[in-house]
C-alpha atoms as a PDB file:
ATOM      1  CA  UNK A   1      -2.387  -8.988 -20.138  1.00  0.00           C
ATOM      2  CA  UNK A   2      -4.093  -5.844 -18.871  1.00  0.00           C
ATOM      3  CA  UNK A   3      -4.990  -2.629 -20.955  1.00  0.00           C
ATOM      4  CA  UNK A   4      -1.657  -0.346 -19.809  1.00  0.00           C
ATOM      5  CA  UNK A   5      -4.776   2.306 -20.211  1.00  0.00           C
ATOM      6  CA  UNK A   6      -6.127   1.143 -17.243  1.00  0.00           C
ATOM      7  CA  UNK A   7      -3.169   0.065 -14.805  1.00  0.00           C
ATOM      8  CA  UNK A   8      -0.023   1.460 -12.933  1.00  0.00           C
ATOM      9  CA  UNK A   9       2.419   3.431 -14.136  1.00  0.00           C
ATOM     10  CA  UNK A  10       5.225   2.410 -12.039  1.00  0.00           C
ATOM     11  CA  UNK A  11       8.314  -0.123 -14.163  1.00  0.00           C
ATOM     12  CA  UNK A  12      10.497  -2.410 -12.099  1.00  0.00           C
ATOM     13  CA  UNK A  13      12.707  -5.261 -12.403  1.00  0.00           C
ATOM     14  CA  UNK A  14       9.262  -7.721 -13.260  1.00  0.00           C
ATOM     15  CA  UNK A  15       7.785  -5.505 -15.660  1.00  0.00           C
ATOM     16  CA  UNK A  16       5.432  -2.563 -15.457  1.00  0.00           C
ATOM     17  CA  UNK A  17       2.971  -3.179 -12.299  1.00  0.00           C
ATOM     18  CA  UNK A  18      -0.318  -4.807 -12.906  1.00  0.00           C
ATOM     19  CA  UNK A  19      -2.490  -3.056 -10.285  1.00  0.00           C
ATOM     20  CA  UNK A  20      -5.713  -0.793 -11.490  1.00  0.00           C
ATOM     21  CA  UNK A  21      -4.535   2.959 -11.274  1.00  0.00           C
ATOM     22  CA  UNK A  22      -5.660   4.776  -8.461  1.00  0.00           C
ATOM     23  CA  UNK A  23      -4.078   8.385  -8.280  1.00  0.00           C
ATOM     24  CA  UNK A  24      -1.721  10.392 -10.909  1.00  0.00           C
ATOM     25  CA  UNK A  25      -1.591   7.166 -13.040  1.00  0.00           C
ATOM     26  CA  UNK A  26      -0.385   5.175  -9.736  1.00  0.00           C
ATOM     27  CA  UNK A  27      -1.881   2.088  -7.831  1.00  0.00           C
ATOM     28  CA  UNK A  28      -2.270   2.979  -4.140  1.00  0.00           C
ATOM     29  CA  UNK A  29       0.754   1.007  -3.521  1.00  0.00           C
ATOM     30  CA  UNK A  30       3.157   2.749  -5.495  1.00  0.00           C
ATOM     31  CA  UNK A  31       1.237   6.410  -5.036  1.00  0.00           C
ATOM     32  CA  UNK A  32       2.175   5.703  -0.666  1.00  0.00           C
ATOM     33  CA  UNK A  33       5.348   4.722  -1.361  1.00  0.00           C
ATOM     34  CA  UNK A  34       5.980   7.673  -3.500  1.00  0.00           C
ATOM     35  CA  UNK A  35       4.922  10.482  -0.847  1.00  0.00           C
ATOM     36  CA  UNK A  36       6.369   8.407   2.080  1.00  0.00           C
ATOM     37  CA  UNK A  37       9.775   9.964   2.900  1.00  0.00           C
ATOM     38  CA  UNK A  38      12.770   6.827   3.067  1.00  0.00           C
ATOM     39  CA  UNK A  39      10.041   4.046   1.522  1.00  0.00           C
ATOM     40  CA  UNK A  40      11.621   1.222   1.672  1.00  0.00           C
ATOM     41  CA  UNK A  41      10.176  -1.902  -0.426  1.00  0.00           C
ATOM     42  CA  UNK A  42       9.855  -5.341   0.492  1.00  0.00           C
ATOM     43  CA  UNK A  43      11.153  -7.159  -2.700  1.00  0.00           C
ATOM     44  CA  UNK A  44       9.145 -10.394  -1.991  1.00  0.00           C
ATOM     45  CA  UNK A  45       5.735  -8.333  -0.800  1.00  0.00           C
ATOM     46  CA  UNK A  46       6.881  -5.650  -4.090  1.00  0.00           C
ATOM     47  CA  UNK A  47       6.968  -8.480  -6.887  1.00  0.00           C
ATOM     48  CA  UNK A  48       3.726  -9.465  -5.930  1.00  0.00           C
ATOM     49  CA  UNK A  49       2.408  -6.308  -5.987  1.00  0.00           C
ATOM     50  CA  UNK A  50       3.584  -6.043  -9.519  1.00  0.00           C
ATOM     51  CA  UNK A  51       2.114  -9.083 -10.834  1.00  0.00           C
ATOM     52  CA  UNK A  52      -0.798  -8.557  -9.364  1.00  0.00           C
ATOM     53  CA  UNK A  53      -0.875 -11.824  -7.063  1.00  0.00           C
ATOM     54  CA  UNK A  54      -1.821  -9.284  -4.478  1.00  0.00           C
ATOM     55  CA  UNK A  55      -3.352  -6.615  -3.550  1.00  0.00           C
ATOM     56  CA  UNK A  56      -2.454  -3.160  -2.062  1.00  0.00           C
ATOM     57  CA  UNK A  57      -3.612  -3.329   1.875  1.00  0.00           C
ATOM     58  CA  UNK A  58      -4.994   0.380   1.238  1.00  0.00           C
ATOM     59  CA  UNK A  59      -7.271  -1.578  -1.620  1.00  0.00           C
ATOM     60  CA  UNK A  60      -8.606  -3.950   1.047  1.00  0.00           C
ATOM     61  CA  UNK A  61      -8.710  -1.871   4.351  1.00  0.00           C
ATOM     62  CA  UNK A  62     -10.652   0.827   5.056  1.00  0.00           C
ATOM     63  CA  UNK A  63      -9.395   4.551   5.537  1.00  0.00           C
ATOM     64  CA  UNK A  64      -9.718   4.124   9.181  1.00  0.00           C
ATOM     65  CA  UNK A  65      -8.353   0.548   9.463  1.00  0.00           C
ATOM     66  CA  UNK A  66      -5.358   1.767   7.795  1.00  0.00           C
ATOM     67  CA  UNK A  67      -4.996   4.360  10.303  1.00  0.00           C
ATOM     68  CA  UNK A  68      -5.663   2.117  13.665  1.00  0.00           C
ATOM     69  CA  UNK A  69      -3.146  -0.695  11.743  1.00  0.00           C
ATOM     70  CA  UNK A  70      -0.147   2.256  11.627  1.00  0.00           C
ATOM     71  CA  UNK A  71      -0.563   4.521  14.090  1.00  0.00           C
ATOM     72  CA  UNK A  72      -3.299   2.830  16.722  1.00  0.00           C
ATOM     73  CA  UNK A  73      -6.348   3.651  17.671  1.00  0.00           C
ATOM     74  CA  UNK A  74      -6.514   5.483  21.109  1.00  0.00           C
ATOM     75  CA  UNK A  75      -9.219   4.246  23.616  1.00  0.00           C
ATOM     76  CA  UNK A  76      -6.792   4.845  26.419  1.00  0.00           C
ATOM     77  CA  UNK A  77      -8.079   1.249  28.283  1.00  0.00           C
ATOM     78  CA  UNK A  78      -4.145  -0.374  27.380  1.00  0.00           C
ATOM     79  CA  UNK A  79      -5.633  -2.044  24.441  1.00  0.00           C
ATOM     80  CA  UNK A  80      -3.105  -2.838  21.985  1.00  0.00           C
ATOM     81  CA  UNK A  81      -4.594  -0.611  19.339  1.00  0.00           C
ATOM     82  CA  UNK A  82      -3.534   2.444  21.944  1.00  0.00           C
ATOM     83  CA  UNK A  83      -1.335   4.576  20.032  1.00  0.00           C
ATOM     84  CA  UNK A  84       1.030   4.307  22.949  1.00  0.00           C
ATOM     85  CA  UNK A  85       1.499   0.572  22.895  1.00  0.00           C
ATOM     86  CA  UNK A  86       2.499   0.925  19.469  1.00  0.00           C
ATOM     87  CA  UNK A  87       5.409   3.587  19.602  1.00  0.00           C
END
């Protein structure tokens, strides 16, 4: 069991999440999907979130990974990464 000192704030159907905090007593998963307007939750992806048998993507990737994996990267060449390939 981890130290609730230490961990996510956020309670759901599984129990209180299991993920080291990492803003305002959230784990990056739960802090995004708190300040992203109509967040919708994947309940497999969520429950494994909250028992820690993964981890957050924003834990993993880098700030600018994130940011070429949701919105593209623009090199204008056609590469998929182009922001307009995405939309």
């Amino acid at each position: 069991m981890k130290d609730s000192e230490t961990t996510c704030e956020f309670l759901s159907e599984w129990g209180r999440c299991a993920q080291p905090r990492y803003r305002d007593d959230w784990c990056s998963y739960h802090f995004n999907a708190l300040h992203i307007d109509g967040f919708h939750h994947d309940d497999v992806y969520h429950r494994k979130i909250v028992e820690a048998r993964l981890e957050p993507s924003h834990d993993v990737l880098t700030s600018i990974e994130v940011d070429a994996l949701f919105r593209g990267r623009c090199r204008n060449d056609g590469r998929r990464t182009d922001l307009y390939t995405v939309l």
